[in-house]
C-alpha atoms as a PDB file:
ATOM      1  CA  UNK A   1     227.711 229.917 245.115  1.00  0.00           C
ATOM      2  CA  UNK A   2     230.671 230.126 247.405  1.00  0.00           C
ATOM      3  CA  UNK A   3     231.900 226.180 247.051  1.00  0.00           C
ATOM      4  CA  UNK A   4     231.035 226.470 243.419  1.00  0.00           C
ATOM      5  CA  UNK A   5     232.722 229.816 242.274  1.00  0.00           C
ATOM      6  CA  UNK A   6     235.374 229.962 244.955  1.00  0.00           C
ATOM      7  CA  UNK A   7     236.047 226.472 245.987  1.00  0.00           C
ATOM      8  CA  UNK A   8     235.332 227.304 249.646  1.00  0.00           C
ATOM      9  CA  UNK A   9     234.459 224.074 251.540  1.00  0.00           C
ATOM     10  CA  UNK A  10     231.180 223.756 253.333  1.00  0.00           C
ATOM     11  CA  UNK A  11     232.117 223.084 257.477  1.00  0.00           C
ATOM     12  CA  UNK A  12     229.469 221.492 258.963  1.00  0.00           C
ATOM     13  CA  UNK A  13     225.955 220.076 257.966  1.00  0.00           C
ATOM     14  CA  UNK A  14     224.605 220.952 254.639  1.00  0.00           C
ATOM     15  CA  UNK A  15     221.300 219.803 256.021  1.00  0.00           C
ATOM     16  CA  UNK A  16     221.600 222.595 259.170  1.00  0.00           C
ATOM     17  CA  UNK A  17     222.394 225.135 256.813  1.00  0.00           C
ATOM     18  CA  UNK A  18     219.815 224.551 254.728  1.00  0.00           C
ATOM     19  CA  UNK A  19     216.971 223.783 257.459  1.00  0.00           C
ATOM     20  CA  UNK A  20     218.552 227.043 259.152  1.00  0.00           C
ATOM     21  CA  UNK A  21     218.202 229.013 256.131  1.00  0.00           C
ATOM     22  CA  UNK A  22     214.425 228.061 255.319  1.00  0.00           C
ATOM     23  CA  UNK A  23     213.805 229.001 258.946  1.00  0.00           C
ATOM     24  CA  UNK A  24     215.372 232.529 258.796  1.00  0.00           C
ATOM     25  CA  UNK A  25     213.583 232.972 255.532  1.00  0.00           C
ATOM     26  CA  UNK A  26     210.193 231.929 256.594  1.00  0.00           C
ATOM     27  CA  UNK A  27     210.609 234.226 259.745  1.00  0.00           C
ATOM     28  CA  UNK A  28     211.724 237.723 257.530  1.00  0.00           C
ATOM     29  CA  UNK A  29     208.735 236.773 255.438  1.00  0.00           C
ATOM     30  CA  UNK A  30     206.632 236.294 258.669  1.00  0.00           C
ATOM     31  CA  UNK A  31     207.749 239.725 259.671  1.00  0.00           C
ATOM     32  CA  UNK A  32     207.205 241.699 256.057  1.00  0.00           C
ATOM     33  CA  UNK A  33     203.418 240.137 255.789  1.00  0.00           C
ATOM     34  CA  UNK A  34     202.581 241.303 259.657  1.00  0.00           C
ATOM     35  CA  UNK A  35     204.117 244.159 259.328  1.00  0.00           C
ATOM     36  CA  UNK A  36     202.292 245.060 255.848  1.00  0.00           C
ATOM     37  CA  UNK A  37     199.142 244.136 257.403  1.00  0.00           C
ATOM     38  CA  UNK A  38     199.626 246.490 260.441  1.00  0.00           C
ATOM     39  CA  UNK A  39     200.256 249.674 257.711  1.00  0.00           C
ATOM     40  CA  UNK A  40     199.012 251.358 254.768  1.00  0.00           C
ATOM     41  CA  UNK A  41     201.752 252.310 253.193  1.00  0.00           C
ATOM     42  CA  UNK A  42     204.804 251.202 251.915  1.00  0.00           C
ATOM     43  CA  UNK A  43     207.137 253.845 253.526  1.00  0.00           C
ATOM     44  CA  UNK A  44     205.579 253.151 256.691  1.00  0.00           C
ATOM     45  CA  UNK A  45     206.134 249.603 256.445  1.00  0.00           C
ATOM     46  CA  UNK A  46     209.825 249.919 255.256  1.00  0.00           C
ATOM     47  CA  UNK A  47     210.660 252.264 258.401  1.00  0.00           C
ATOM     48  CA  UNK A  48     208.595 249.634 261.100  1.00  0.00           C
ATOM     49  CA  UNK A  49     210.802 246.899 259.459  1.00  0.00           C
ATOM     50  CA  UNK A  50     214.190 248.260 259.669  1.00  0.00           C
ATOM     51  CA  UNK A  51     213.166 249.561 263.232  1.00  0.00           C
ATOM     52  CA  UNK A  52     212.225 246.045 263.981  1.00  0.00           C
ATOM     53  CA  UNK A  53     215.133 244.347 262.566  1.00  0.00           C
ATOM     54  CA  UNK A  54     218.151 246.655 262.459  1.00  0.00           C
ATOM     55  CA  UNK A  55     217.578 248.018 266.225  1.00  0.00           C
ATOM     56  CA  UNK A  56     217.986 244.539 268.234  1.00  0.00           C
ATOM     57  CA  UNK A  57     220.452 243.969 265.766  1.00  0.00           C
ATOM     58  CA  UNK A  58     222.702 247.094 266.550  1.00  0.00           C
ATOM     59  CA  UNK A  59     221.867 247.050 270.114  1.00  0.00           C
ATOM     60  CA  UNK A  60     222.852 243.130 270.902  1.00  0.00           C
ATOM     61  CA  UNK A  61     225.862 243.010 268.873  1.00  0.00           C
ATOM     62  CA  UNK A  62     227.984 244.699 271.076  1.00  0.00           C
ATOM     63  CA  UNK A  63     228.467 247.736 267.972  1.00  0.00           C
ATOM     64  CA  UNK A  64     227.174 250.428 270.458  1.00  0.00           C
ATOM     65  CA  UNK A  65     228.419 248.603 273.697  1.00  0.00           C
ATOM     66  CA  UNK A  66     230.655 245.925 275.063  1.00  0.00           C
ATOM     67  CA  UNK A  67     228.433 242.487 275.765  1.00  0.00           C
ATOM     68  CA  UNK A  68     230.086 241.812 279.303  1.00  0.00           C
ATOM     69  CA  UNK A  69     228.354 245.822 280.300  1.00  0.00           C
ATOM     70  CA  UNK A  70     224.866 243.994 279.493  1.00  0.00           C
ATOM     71  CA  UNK A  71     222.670 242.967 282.050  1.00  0.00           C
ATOM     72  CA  UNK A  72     222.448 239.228 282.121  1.00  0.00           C
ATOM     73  CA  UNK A  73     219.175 238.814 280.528  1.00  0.00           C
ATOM     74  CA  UNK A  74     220.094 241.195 277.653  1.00  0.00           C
ATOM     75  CA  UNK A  75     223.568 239.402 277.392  1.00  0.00           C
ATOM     76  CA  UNK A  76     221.280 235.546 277.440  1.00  0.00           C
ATOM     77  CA  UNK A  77     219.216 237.391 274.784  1.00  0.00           C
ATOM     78  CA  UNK A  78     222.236 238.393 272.658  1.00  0.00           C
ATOM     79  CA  UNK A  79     224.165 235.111 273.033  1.00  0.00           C
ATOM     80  CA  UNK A  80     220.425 233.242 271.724  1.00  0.00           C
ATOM     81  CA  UNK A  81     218.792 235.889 269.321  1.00  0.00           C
ATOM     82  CA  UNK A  82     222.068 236.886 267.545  1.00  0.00           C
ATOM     83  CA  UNK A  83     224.363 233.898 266.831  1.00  0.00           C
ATOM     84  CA  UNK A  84     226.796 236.147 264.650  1.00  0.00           C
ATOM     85  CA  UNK A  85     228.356 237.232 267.548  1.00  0.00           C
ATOM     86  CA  UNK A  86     229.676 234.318 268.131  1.00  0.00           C
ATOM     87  CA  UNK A  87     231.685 234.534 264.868  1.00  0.00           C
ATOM     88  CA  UNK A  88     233.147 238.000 265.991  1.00  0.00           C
ATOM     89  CA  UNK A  89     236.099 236.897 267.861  1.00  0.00           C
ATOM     90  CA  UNK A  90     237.121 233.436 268.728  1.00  0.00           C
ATOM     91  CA  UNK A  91     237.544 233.924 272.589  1.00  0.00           C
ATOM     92  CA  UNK A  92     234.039 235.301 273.117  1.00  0.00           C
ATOM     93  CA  UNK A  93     232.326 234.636 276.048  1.00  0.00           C
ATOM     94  CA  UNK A  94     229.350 235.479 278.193  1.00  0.00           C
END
């Protein structure tokens, strides 16, 4: 939608972005269908996922705390797990 509507270019491989894409989608559905097999209700299910999802997330970013404060094993797990970091500043660096 973004190179149609707005004209912005596409850097890099189509292909990667669309193999990536496929992969992050089969993985969130991986997670919903074990994670609605493990409860009984939907509530329950909804809290499990965000707690999942949203807590790596938060904690690995570098929101709560800087990266370079992480032990290295946390940090190798941030740098792999979470690629958006990388997009956060330009000099970043483990």
């Amino acid at each position: 939608m973004g190179f149609a509507w707005f004209q912005v270019p596409i850097a890099g491989s189509p292909i990667l972005l669309l193999t990536s894409a496929f992969v992050y989608v089969l993985t969130t559905v991986g997670i919903g269908l074990l994670v609605s097999s493990l409860v009984r209700t939907q509530l329950a299910a909804m809290l499990i996922t965000l707690i999942v999802t949203l807590m790596p997330s938060f904690l690995f970013s570098g929101f709560l705390f800087p990266l370079f404060t992480m032990l290295l094993p946390c940090n190798c797990i941030a740098g792999f797990s979470l690629p958006v970091i990388l997009w956060k500043s330009p000099g970043a660096s483990y």
